[in-house]
N, C-alpha and C. Protein backbone atom coordinates (compact mmCIF):
# COMPACT_ATOMS: atom_id res chain seq x y z
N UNK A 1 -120.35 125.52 102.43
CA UNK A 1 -121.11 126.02 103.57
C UNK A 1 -122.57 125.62 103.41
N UNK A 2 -123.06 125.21 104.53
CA UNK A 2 -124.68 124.64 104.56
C UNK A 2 -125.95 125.45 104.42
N UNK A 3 -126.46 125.49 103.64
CA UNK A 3 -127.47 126.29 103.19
C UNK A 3 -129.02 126.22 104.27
N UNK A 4 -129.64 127.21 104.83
CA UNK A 4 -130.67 126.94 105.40
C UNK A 4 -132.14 127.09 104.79
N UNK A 5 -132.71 126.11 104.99
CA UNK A 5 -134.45 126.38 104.80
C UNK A 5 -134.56 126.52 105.72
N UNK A 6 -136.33 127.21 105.39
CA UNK A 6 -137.08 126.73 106.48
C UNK A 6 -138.28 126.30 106.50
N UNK A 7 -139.19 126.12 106.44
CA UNK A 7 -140.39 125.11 106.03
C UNK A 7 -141.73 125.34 107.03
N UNK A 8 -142.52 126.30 106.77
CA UNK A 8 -143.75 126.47 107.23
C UNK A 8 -145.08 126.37 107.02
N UNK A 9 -145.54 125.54 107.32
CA UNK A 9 -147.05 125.51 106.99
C UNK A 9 -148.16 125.31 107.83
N UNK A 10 -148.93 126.04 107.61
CA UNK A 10 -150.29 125.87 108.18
C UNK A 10 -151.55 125.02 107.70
N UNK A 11 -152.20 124.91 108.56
CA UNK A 11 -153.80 124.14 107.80
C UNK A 11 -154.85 125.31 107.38
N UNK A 12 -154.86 126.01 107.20
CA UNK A 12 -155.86 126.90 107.05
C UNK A 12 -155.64 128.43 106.85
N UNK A 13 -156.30 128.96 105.93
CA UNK A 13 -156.08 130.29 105.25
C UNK A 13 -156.28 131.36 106.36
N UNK A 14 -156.55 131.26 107.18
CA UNK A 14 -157.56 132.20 108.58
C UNK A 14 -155.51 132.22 109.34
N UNK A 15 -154.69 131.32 109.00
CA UNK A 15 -153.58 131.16 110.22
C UNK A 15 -152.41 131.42 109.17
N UNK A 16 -151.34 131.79 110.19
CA UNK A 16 -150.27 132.96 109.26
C UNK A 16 -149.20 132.10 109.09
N UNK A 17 -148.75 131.99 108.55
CA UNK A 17 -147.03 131.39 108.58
C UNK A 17 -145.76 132.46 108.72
N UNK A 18 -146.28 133.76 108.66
CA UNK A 18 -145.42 134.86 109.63
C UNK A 18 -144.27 134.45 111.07
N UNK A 19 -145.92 133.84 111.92
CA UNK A 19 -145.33 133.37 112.79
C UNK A 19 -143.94 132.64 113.18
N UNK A 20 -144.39 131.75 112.70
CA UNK A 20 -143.54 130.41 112.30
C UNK A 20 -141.94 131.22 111.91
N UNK A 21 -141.92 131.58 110.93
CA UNK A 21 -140.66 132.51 110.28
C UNK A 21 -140.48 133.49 111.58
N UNK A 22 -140.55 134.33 112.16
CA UNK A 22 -140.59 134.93 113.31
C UNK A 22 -139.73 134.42 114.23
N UNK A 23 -140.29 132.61 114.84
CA UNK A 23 -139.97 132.34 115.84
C UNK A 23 -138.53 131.43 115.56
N UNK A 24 -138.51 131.05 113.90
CA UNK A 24 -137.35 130.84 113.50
C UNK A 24 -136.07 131.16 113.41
N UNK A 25 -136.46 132.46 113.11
CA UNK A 25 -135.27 134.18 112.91
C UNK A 25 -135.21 134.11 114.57
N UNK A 26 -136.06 134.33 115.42
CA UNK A 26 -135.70 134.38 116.95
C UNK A 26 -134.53 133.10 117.34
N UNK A 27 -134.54 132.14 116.64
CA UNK A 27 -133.54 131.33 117.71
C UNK A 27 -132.61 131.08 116.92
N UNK A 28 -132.23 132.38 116.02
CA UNK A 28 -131.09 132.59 115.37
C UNK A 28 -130.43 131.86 114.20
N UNK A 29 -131.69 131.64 113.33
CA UNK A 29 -131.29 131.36 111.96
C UNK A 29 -131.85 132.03 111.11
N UNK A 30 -130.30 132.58 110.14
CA UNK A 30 -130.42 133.58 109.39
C UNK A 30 -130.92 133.44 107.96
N UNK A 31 -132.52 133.16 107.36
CA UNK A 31 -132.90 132.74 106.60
C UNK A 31 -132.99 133.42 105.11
N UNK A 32 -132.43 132.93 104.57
CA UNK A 32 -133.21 134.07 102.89
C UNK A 32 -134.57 133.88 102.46
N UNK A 33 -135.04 134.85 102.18
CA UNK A 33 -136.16 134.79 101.55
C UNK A 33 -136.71 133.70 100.66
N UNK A 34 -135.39 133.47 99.39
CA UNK A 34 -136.13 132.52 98.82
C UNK A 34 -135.87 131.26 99.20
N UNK A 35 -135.25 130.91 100.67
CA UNK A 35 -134.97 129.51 100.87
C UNK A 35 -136.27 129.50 101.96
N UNK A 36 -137.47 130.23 102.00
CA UNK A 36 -138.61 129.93 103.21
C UNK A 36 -139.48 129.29 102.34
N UNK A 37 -139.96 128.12 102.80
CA UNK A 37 -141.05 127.58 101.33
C UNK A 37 -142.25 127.65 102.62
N UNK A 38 -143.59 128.38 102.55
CA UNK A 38 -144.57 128.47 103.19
C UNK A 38 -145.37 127.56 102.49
N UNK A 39 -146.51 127.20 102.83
CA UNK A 39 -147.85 126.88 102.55
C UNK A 39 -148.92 126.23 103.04
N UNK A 40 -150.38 126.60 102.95
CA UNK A 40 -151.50 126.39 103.53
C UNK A 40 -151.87 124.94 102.95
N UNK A 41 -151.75 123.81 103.85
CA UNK A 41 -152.19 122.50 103.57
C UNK A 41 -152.31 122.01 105.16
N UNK A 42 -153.16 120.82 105.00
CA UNK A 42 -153.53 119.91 106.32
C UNK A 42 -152.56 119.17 106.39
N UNK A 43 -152.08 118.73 107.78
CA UNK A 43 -150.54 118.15 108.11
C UNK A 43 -151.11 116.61 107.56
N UNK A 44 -152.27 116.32 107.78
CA UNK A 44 -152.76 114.72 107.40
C UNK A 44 -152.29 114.97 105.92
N UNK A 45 -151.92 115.51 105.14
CA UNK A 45 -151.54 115.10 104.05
C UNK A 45 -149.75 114.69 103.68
N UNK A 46 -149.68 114.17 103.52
CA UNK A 46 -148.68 113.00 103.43
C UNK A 46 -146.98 114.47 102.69
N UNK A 47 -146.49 114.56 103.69
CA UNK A 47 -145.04 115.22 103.34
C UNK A 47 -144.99 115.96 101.70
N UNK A 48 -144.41 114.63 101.48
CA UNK A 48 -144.34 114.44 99.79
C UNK A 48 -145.23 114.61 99.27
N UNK A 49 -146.58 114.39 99.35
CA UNK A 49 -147.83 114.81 98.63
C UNK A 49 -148.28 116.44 98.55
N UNK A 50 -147.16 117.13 99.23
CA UNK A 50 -147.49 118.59 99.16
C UNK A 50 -146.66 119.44 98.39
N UNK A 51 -147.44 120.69 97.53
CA UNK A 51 -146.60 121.03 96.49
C UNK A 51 -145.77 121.59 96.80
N UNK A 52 -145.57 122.19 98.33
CA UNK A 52 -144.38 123.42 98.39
C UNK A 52 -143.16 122.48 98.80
N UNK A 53 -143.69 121.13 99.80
CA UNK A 53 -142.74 120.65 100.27
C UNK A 53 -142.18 119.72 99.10
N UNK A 54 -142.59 119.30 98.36
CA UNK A 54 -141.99 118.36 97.18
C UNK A 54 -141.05 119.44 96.56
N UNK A 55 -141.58 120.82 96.21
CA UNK A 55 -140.49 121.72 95.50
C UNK A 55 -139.07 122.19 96.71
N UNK A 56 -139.21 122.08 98.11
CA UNK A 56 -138.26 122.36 99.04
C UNK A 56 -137.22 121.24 98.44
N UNK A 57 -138.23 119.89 98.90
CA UNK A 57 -136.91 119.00 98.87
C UNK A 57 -136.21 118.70 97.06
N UNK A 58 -136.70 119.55 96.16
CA UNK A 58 -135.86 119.47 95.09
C UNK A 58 -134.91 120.67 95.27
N UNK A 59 -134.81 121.50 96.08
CA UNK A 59 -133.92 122.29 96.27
C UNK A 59 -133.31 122.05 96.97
N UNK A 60 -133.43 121.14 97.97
CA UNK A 60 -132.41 120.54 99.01
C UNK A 60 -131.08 120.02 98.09
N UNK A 61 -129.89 120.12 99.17
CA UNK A 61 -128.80 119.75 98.81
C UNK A 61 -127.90 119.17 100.04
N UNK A 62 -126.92 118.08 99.53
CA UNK A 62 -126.50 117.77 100.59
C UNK A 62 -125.68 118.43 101.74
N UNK A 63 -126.01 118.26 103.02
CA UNK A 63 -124.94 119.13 104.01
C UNK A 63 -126.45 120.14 104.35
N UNK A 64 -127.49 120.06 103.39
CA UNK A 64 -128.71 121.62 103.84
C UNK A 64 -129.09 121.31 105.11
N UNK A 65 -129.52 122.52 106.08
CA UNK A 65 -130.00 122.37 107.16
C UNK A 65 -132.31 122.91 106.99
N UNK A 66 -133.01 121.99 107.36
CA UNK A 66 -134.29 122.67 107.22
C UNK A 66 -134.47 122.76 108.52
N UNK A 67 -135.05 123.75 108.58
CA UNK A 67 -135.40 124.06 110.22
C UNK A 67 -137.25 124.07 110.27
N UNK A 68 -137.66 123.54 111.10
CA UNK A 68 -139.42 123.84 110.94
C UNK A 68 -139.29 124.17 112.55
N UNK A 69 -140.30 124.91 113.28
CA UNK A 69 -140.88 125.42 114.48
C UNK A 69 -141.40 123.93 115.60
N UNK A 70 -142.00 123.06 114.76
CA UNK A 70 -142.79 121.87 115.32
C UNK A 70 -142.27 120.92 114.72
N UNK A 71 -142.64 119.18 115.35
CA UNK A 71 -142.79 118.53 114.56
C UNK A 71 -144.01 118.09 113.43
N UNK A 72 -145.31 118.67 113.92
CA UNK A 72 -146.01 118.56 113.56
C UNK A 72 -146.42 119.68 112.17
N UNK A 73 -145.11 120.31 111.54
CA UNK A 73 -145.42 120.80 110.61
C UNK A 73 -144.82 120.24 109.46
N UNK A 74 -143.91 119.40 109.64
CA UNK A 74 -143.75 118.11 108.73
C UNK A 74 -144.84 117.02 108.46
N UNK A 75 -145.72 116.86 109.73
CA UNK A 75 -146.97 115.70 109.54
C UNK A 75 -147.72 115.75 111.21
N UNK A 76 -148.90 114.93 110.41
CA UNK A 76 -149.49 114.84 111.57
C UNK A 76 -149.05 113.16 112.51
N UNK A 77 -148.49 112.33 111.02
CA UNK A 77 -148.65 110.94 111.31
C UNK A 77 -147.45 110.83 111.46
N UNK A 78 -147.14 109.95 112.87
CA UNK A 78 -145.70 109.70 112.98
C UNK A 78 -144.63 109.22 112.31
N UNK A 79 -145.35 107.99 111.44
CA UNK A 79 -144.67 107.15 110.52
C UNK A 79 -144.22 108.29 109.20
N UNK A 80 -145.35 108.99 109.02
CA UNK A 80 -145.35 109.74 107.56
C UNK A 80 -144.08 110.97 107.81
N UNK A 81 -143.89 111.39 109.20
CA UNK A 81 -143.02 112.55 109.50
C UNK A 81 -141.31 111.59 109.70
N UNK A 82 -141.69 109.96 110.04
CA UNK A 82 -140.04 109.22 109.98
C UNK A 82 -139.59 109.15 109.03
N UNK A 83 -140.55 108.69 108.19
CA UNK A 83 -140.11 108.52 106.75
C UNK A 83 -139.66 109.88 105.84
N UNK A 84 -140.27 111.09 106.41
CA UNK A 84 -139.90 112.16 105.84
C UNK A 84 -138.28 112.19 106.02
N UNK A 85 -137.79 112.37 107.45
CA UNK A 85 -136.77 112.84 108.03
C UNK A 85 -135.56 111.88 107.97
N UNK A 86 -135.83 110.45 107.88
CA UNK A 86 -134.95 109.11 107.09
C UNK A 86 -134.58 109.68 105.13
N UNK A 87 -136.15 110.31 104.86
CA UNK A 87 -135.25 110.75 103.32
C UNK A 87 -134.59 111.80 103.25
N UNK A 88 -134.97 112.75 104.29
CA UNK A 88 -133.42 113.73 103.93
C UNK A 88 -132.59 113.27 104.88
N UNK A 89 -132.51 112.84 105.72
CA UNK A 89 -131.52 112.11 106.23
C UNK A 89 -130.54 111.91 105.15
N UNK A 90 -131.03 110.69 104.16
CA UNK A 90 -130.34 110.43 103.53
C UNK A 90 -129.79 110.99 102.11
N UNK A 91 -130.18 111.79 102.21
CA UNK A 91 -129.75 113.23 101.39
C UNK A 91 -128.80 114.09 102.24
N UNK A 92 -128.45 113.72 103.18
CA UNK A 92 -127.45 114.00 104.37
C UNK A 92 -128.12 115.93 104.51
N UNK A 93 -129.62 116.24 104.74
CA UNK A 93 -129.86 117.18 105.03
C UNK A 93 -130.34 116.89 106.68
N UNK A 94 -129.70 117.58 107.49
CA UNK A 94 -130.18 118.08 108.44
C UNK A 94 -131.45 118.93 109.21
N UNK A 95 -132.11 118.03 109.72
CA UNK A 95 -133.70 118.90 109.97
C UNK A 95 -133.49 119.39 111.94
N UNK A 96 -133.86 120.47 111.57
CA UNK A 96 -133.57 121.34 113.16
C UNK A 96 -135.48 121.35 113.21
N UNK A 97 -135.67 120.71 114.45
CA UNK A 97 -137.20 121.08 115.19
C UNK A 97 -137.22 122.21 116.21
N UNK A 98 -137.28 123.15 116.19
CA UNK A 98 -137.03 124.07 117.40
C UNK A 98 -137.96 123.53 118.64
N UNK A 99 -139.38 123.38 118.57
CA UNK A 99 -140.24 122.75 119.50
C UNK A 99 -139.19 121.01 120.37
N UNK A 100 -138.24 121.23 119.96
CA UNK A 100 -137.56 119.59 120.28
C UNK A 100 -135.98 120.23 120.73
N UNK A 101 -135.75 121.82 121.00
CA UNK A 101 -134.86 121.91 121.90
C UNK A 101 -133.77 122.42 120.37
N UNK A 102 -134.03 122.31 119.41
CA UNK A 102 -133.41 122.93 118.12
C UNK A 102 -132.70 121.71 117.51
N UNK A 103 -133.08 120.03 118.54
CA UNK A 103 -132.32 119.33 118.01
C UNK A 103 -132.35 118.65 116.60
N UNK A 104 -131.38 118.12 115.80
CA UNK A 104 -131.27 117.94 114.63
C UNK A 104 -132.07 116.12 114.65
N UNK A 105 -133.06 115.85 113.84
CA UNK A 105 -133.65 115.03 113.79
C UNK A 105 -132.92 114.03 113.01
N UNK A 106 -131.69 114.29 112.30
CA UNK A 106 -131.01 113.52 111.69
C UNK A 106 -129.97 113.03 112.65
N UNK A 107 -129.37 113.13 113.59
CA UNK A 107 -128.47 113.25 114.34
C UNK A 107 -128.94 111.69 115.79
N UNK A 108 -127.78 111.32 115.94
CA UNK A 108 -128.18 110.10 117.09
C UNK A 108 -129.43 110.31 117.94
N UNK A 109 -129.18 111.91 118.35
CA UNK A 109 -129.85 112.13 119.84
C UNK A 109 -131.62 112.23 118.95
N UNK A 110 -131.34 113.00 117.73
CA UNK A 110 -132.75 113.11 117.30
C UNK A 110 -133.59 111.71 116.67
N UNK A 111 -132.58 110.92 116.21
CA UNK A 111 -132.92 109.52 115.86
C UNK A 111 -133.50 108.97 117.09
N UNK A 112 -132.96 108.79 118.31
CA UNK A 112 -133.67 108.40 119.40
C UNK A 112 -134.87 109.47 119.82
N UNK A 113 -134.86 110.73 119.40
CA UNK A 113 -136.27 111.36 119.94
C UNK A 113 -137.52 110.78 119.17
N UNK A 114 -137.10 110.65 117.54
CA UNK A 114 -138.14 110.35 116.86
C UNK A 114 -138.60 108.71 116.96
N UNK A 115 -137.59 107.92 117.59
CA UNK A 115 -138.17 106.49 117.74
C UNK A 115 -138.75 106.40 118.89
N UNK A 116 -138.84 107.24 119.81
CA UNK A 116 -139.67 107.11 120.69
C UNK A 116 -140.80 108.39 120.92
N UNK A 117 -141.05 108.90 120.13
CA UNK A 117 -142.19 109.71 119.06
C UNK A 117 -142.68 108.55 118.28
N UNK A 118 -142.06 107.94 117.76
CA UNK A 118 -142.69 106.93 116.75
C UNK A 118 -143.49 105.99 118.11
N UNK A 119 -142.81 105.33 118.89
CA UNK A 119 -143.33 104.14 119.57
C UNK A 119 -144.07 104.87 120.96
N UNK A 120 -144.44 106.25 121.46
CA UNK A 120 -145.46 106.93 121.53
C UNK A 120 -146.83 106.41 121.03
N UNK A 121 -146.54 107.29 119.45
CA UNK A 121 -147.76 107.39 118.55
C UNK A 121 -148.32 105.82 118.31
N UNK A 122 -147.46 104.66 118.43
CA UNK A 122 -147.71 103.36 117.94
C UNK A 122 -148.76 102.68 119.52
N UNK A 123 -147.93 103.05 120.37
CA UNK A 123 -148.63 102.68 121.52
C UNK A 123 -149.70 103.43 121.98
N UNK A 124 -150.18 104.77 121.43
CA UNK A 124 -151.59 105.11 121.18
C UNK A 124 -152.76 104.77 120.04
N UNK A 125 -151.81 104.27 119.35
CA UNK A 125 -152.89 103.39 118.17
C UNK A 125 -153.21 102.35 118.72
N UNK A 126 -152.43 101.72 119.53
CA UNK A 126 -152.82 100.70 120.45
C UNK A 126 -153.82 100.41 121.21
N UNK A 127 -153.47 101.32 121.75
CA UNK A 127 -154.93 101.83 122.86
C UNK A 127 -156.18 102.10 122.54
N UNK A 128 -155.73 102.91 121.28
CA UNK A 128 -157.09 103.19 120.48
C UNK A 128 -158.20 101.95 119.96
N UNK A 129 -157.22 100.97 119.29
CA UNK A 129 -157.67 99.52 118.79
C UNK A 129 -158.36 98.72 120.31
N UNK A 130 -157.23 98.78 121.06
CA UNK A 130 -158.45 98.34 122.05
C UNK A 130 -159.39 98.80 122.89
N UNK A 131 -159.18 99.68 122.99
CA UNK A 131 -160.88 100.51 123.39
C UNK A 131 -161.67 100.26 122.44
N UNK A 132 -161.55 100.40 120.86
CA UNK A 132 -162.27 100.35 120.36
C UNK A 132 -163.41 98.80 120.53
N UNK A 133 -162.33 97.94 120.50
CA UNK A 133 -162.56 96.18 120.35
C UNK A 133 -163.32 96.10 121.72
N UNK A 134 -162.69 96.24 122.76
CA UNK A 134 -163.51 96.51 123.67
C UNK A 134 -165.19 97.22 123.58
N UNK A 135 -165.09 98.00 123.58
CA UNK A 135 -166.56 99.10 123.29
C UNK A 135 -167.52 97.92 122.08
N UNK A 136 -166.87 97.56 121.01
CA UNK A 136 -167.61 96.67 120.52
C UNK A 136 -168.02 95.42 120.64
N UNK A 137 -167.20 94.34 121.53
CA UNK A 137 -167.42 93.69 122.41
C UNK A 137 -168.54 93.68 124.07
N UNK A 138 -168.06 94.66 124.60
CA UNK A 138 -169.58 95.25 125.15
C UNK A 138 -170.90 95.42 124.42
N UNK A 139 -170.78 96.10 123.56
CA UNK A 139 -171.80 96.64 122.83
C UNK A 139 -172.90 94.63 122.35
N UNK A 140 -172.07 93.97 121.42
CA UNK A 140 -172.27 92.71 121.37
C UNK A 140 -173.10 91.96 122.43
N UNK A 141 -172.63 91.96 123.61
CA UNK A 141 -172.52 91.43 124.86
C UNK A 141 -173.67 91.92 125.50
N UNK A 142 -174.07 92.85 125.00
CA UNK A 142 -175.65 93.90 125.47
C UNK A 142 -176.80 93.58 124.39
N UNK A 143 -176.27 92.69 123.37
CA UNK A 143 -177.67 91.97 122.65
C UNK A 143 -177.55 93.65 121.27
N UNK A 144 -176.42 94.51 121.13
CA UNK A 144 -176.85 95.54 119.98
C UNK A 144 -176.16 95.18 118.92
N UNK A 145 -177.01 95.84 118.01
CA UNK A 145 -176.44 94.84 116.34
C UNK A 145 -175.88 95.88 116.19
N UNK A 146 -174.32 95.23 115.43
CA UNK A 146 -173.78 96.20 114.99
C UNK A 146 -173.25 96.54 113.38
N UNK A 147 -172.96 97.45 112.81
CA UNK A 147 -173.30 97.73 111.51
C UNK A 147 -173.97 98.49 111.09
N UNK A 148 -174.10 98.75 109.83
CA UNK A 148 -174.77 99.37 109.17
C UNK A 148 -176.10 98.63 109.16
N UNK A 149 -177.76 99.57 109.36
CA UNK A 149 -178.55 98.78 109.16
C UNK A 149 -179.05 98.20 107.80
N UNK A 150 -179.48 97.31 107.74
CA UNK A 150 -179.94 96.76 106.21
C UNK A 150 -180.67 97.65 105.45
N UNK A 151 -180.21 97.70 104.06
CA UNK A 151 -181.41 98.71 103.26
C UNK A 151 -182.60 97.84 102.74
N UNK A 152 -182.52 96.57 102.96
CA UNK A 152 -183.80 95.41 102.69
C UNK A 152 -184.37 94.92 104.25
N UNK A 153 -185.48 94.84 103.68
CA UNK A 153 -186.60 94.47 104.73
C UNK A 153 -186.18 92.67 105.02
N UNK A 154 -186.41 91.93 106.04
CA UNK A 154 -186.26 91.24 106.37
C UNK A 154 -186.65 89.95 105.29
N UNK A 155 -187.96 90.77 104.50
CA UNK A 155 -188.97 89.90 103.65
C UNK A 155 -188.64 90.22 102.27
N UNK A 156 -187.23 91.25 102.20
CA UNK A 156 -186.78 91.36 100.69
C UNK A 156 -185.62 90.56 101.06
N UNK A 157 -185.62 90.57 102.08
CA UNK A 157 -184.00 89.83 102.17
C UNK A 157 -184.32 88.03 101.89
N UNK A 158 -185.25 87.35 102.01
CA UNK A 158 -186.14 86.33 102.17
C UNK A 158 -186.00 85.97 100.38
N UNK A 159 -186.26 87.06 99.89
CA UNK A 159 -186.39 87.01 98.51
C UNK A 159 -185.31 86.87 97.79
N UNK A 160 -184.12 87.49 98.62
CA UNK A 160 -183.23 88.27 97.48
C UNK A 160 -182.74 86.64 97.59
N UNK A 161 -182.77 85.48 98.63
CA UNK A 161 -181.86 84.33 99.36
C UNK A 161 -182.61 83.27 98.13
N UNK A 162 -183.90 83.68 98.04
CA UNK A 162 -184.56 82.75 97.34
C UNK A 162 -184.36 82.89 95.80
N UNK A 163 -184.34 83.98 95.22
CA UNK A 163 -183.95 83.92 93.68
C UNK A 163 -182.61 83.76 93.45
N UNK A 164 -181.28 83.79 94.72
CA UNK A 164 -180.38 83.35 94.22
C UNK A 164 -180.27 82.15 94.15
N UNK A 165 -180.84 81.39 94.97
CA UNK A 165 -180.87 79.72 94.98
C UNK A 165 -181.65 79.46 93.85
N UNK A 166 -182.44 80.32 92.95
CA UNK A 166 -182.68 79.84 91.54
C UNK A 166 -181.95 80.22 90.64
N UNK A 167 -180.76 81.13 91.00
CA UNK A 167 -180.20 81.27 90.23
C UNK A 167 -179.66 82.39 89.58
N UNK A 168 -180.56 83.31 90.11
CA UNK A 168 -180.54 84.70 89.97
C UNK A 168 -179.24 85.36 90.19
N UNK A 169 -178.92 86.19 89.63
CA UNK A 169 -177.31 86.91 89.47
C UNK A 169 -177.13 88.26 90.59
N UNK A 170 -176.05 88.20 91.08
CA UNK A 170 -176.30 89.57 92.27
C UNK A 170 -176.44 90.84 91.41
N UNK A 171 -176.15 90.96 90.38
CA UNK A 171 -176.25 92.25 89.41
C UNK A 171 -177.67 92.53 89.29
N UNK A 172 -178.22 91.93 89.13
CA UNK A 172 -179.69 91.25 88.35
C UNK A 172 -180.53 91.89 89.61
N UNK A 173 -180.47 91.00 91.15
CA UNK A 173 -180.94 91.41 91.93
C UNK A 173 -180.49 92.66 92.51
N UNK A 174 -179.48 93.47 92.74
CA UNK A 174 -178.87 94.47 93.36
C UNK A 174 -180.08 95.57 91.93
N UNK A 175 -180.24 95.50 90.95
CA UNK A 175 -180.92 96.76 90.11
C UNK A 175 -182.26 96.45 90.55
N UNK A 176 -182.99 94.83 90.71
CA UNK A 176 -184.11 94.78 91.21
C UNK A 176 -184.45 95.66 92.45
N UNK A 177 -183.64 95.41 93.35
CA UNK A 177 -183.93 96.58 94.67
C UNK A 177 -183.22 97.03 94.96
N UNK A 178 -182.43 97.99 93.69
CA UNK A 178 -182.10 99.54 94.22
C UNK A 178 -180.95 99.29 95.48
N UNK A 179 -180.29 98.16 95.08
CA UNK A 179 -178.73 98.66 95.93
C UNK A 179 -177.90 98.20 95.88
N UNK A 180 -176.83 98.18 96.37
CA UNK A 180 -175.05 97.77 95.32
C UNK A 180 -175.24 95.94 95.58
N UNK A 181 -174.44 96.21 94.59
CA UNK A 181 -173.98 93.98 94.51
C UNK A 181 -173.73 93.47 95.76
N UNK A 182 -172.83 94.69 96.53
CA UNK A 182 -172.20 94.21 98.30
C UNK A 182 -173.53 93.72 98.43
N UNK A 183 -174.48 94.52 98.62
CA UNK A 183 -175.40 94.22 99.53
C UNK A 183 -175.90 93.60 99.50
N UNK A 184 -176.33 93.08 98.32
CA UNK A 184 -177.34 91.57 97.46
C UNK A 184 -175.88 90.42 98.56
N UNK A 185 -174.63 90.77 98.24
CA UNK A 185 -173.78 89.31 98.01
C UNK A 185 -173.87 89.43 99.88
N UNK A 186 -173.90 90.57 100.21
CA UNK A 186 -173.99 89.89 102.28
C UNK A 186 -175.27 89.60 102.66
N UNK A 187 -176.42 89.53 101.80
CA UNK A 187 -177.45 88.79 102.74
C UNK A 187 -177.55 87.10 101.84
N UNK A 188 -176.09 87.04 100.94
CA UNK A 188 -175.79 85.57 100.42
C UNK A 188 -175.25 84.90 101.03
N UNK A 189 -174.35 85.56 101.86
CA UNK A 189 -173.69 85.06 102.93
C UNK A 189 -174.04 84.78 104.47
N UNK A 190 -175.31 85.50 104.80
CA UNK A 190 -175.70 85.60 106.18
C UNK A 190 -176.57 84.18 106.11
């Protein structure tokens, strides 16, 4: 017989994971105590990189069902929450999203929810990249420099071009004026 988790977490000490367990027990799964693994972490942190959830999935077993409230309490990042749900997948554990209709994310219908959750999130990174490219392309196009501004004056930079053409070492010059090797080696390059 299939054993249930359930898996709650929050970002922040101020927010309860009560809840969560609450709305779990409401859509009628009968949880034990010690199969609820709670804990306070940011979803940007990577599944597996979290201590309660690394100790869940060593208690996982095959045929287990985990149930979470959201998808977003597995991750924030789409890729990081596929890859979660492909490894118990293949641990043949069953993940119930209640926010997704209670469907099982391991299952055909949930395999197709999460690939197009995945290619969602991919086609807003998309968008993102080009607005961005865009906005900086304008920006260009309006005569504004972009970057970080120089921590050398135009007339240290004059200098720094001239003692390397004698020879001078970027180590050498980067302690002369007080700033990293990058910076000596990009006004070597400009």
């Amino acid at each position: 017989m299939a054993r249930v988790f359930a898996y709650c977490r929050v970002s922040t000490s101020e927010q309860a994971h009560e809840n969560q367990l609450h709305e779990i027990k409401a859509a009628g799964f009968n949880i034990e105590e010690r199969r609820v693994f709670a804990e306070t972490v940011s979803g940007s942190t990577a599944a597996m990189e979290r201590e309660g959830f690394r100790k869940l999935v060593d208690k996982l077993d095959w045929e287990d069902v985990l149930v979470v409230t959201k998808l977003d309490r597995l991750g924030r990042n789409a890729m990081d929450v596929r890859a979660t749900v492909e490894r118990l997948a293949e641990m043949r554990v069953r993940v119930h999203c209640l926010a997704l209709g209670g469907v099982d994310l391991t299952s055909a219908a949930g395999k197709m929810t999460m690939a197009v959750i995945a290619a969602v999130a991919e086609f807003e990174r998309d968008l993102l990249v080009e607005r961005t490219q865009a906005g900086l392309s304008r920006a260009k196009a309006e005569g504004k420099k972009l970057g970080r501004p120089s921590s050398l004056t135009a007339e240290q930079q004059n200098s720094v071009r001239r003692r390397l053409a004698e020879g001078a070492s970027l180590g050498d010059l980067a302690k002369q004026f007080a700033v990293s090797r990058s910076a000596i080696q990009r006004i070597s390059c400009s």
